[in-house]
N, C-alpha and C. Protein backbone atom coordinates (compact mmCIF):
# COMPACT_ATOMS: atom_id res chain seq x y z
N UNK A 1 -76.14 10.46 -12.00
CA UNK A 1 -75.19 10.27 -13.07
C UNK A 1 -75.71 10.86 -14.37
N UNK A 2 -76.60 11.75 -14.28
CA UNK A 2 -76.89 11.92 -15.48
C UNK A 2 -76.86 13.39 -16.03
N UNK A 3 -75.50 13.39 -15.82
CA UNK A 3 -75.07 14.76 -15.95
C UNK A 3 -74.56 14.87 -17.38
N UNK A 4 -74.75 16.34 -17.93
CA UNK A 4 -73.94 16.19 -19.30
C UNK A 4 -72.33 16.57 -19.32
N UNK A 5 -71.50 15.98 -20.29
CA UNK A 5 -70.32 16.38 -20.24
C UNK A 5 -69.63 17.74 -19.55
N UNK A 6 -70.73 18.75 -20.82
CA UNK A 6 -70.31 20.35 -20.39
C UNK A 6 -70.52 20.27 -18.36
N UNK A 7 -71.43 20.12 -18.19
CA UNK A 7 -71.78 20.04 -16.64
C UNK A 7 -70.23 19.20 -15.91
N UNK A 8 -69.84 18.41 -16.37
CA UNK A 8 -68.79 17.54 -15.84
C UNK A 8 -67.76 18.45 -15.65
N UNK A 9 -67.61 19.14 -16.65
CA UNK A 9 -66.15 20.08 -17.37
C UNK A 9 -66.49 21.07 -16.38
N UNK A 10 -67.44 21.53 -16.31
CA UNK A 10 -67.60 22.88 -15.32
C UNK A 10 -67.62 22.51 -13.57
N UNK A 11 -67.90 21.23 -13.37
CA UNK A 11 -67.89 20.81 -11.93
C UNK A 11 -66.20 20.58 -11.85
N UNK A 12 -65.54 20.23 -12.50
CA UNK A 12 -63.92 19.58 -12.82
C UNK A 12 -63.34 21.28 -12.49
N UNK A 13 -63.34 22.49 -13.17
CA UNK A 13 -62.92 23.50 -13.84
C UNK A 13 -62.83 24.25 -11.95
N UNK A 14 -64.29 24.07 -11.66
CA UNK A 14 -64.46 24.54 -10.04
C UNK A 14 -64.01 23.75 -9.20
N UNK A 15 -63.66 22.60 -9.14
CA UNK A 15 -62.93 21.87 -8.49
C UNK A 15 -61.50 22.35 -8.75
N UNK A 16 -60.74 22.44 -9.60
CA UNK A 16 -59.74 23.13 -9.92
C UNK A 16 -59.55 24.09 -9.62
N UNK A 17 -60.45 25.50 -9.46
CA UNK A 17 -59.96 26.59 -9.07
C UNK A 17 -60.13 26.72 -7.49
N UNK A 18 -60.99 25.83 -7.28
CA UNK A 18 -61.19 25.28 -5.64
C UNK A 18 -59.20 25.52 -4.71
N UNK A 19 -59.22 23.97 -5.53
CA UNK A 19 -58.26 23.69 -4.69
C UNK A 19 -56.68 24.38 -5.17
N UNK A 20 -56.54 25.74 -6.31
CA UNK A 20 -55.35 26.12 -6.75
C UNK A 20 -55.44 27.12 -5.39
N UNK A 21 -57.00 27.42 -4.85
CA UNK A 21 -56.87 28.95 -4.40
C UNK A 21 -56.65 28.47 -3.08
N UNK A 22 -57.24 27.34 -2.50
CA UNK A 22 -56.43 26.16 -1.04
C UNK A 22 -55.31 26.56 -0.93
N UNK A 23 -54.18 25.60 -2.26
CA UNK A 23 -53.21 25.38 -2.15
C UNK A 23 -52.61 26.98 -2.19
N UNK A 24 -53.06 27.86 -2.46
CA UNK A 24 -52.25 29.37 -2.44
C UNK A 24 -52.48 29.61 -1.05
N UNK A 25 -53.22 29.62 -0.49
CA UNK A 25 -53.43 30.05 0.96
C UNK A 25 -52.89 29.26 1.51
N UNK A 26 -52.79 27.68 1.40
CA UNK A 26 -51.68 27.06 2.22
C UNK A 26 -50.29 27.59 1.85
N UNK A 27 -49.69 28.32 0.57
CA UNK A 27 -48.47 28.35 0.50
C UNK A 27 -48.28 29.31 1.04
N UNK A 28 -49.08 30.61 1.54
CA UNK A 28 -48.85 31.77 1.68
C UNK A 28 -48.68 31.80 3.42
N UNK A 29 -49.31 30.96 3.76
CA UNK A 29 -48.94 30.74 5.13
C UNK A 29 -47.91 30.20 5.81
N UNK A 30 -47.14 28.90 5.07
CA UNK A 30 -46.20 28.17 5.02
C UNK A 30 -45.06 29.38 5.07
N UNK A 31 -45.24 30.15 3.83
CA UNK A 31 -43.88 31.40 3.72
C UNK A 31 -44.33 32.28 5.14
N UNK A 32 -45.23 32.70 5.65
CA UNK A 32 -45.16 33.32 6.94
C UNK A 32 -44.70 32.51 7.95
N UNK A 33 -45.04 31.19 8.09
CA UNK A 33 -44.16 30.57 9.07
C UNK A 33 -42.94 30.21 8.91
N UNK A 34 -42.41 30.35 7.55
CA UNK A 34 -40.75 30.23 7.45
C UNK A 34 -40.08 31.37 7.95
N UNK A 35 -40.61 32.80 7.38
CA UNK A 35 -40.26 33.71 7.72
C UNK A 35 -40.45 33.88 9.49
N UNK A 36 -41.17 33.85 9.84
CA UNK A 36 -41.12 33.59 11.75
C UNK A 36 -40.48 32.79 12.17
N UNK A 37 -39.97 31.57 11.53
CA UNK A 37 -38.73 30.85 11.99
C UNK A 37 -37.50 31.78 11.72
N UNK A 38 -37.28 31.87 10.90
CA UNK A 38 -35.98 32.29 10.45
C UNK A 38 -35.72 34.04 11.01
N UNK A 39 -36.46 34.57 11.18
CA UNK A 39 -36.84 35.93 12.29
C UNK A 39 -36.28 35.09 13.58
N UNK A 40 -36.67 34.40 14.02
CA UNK A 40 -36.93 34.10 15.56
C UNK A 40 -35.56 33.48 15.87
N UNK A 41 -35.37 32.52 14.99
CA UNK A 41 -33.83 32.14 15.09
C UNK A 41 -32.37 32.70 14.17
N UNK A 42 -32.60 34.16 14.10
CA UNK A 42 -31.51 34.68 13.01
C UNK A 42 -30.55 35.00 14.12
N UNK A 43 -29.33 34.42 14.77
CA UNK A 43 -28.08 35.09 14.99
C UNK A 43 -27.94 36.24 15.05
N UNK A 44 -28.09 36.83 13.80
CA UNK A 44 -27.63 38.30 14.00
C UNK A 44 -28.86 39.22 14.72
N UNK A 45 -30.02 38.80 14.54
CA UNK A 45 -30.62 39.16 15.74
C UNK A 45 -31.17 39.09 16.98
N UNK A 46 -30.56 37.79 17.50
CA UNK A 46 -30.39 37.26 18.66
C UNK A 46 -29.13 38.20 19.39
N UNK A 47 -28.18 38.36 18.50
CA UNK A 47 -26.91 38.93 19.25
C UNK A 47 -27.09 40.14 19.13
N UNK A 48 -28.34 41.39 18.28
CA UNK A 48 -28.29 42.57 18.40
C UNK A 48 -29.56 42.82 19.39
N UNK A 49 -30.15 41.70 19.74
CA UNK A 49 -30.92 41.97 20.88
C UNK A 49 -30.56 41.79 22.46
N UNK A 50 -29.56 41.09 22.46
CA UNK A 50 -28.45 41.17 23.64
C UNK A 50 -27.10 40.77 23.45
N UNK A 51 -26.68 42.17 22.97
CA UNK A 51 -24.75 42.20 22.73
C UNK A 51 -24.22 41.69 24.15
N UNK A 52 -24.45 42.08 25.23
CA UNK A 52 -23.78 41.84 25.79
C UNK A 52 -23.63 40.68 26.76
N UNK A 53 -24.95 39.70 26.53
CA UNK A 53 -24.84 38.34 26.59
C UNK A 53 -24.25 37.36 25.91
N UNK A 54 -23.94 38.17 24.32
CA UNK A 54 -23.10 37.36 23.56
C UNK A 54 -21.91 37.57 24.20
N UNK A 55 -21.40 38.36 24.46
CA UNK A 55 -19.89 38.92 24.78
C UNK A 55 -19.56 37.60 25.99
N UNK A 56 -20.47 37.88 26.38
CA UNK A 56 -20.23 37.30 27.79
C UNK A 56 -20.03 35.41 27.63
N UNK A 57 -20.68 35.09 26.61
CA UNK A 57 -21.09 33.65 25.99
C UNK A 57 -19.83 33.67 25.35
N UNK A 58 -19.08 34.57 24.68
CA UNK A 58 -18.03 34.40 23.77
C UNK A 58 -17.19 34.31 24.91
N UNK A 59 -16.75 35.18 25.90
CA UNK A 59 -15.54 35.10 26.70
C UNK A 59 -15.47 33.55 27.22
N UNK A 60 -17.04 33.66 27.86
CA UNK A 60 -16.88 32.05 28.98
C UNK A 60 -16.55 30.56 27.66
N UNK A 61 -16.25 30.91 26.45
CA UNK A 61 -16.10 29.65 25.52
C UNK A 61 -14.75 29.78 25.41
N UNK A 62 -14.23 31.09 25.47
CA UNK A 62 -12.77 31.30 25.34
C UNK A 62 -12.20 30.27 26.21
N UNK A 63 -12.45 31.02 27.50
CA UNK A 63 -12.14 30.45 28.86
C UNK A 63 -12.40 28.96 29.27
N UNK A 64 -13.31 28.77 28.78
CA UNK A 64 -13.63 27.27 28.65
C UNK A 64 -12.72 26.21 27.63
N UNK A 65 -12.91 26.84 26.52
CA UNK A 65 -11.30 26.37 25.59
C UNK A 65 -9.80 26.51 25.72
N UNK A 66 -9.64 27.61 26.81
CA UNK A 66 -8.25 27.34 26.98
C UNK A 66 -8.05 26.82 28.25
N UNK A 67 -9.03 26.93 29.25
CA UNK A 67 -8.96 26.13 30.05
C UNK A 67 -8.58 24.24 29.62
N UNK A 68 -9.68 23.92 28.83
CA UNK A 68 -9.61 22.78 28.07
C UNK A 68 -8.10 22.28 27.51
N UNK A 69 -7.53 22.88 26.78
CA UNK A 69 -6.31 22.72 25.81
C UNK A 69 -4.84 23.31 26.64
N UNK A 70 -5.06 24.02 27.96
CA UNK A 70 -3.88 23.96 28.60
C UNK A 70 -3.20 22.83 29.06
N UNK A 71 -3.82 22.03 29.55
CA UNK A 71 -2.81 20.65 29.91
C UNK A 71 -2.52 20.71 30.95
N UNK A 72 -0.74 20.22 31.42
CA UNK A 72 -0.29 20.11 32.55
C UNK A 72 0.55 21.85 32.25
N UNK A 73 -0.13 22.49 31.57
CA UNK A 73 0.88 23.62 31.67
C UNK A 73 0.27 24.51 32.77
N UNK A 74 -0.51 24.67 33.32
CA UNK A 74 -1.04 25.48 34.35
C UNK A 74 -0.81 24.93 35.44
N UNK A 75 0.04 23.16 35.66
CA UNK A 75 0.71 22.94 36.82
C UNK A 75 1.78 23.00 37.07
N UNK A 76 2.88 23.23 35.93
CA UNK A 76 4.06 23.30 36.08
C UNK A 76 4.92 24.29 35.51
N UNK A 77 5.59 24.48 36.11
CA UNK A 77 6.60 25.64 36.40
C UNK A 77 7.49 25.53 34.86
N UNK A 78 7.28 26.79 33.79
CA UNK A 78 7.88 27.08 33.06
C UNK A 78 9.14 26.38 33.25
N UNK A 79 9.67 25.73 31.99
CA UNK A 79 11.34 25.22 32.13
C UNK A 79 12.11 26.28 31.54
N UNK A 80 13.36 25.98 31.87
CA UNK A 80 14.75 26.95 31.49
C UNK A 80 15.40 26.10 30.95
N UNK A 81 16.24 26.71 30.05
CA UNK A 81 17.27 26.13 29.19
C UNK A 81 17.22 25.58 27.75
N UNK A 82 17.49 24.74 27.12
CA UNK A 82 17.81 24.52 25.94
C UNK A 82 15.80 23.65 25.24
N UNK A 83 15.73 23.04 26.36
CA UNK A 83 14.90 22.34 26.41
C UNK A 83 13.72 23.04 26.30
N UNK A 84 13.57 24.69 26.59
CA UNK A 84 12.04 25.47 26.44
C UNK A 84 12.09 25.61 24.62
N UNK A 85 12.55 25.88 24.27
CA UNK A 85 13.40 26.02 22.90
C UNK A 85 11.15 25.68 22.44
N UNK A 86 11.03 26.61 21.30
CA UNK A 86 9.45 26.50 20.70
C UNK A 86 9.57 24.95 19.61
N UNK A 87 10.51 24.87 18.93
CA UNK A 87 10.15 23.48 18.46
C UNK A 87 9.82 22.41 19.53
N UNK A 88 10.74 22.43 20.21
CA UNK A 88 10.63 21.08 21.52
C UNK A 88 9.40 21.28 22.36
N UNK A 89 8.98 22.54 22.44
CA UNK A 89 7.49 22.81 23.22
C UNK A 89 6.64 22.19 21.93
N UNK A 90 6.66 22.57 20.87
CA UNK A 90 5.39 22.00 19.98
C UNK A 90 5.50 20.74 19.72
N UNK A 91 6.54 19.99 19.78
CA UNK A 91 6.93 18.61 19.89
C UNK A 91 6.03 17.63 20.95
N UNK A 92 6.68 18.80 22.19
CA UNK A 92 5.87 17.77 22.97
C UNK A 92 4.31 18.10 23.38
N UNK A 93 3.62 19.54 23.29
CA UNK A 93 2.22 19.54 22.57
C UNK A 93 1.49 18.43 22.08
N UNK A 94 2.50 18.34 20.44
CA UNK A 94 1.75 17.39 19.84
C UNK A 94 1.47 16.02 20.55
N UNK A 95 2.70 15.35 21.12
CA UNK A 95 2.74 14.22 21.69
C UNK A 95 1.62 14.04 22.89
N UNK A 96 1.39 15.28 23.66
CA UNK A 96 0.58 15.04 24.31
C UNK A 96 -0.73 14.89 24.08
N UNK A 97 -1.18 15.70 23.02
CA UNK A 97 -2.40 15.70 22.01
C UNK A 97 -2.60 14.08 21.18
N UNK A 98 -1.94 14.05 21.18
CA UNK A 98 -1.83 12.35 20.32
C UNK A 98 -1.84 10.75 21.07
N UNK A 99 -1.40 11.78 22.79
CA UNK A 99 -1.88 10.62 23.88
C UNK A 99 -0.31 9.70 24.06
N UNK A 100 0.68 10.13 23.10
CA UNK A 100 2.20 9.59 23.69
C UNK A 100 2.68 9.56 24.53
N UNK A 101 2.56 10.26 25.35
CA UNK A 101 3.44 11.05 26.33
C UNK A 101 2.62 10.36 27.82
């Protein structure tokens, strides 16, 4: 303990530049691993590294969604008459969507 002030100030000063030049090398690494996340998971280069797996991912969601949202319309036979009429089809859409019907 029998250090003089100045000695204190200069052990404090290196302790300080110690740990600013730590904490820079921890930040500088941190930004390389953000940047390798955000590389690794960017969309747009996931899908320019295989277009045509996206394509293929896009169709089967299509297909999967309209499969989904067709209903009983892929079992039954188009109607005729007054009754196909597009309001009365979205009428009963909705109703079916809403669980009425």
């Amino acid at each position: 303990m029998g250090e003089s002030p100045d000695q204190l100030r200069e052990e404090i000063a290196q302790k300080r530049e110690d740990a600013a030049r730590k904490l820079g090398a921890l930040e500088a690494e941190l930004e390389a691993k953000i940047e390798q996340v955000e590389t690794a998971y960017d969309p747009r280069r996931r899908i320019a590294a295989r277009p045509w797996l996206s394509v293929g991912a896009a169709l089967l969601a299509g297909f999967a969604l309209g499969w989904l949202t067709a209903g009983d319309r892929l079992q039954s036979p188009p109607r005729q008459g007054p009754s196909s009429s597009l309001p009365t089809r979205l009428l009963a859409a909705a109703k079916r969507v809403a669980g009425t019907v």
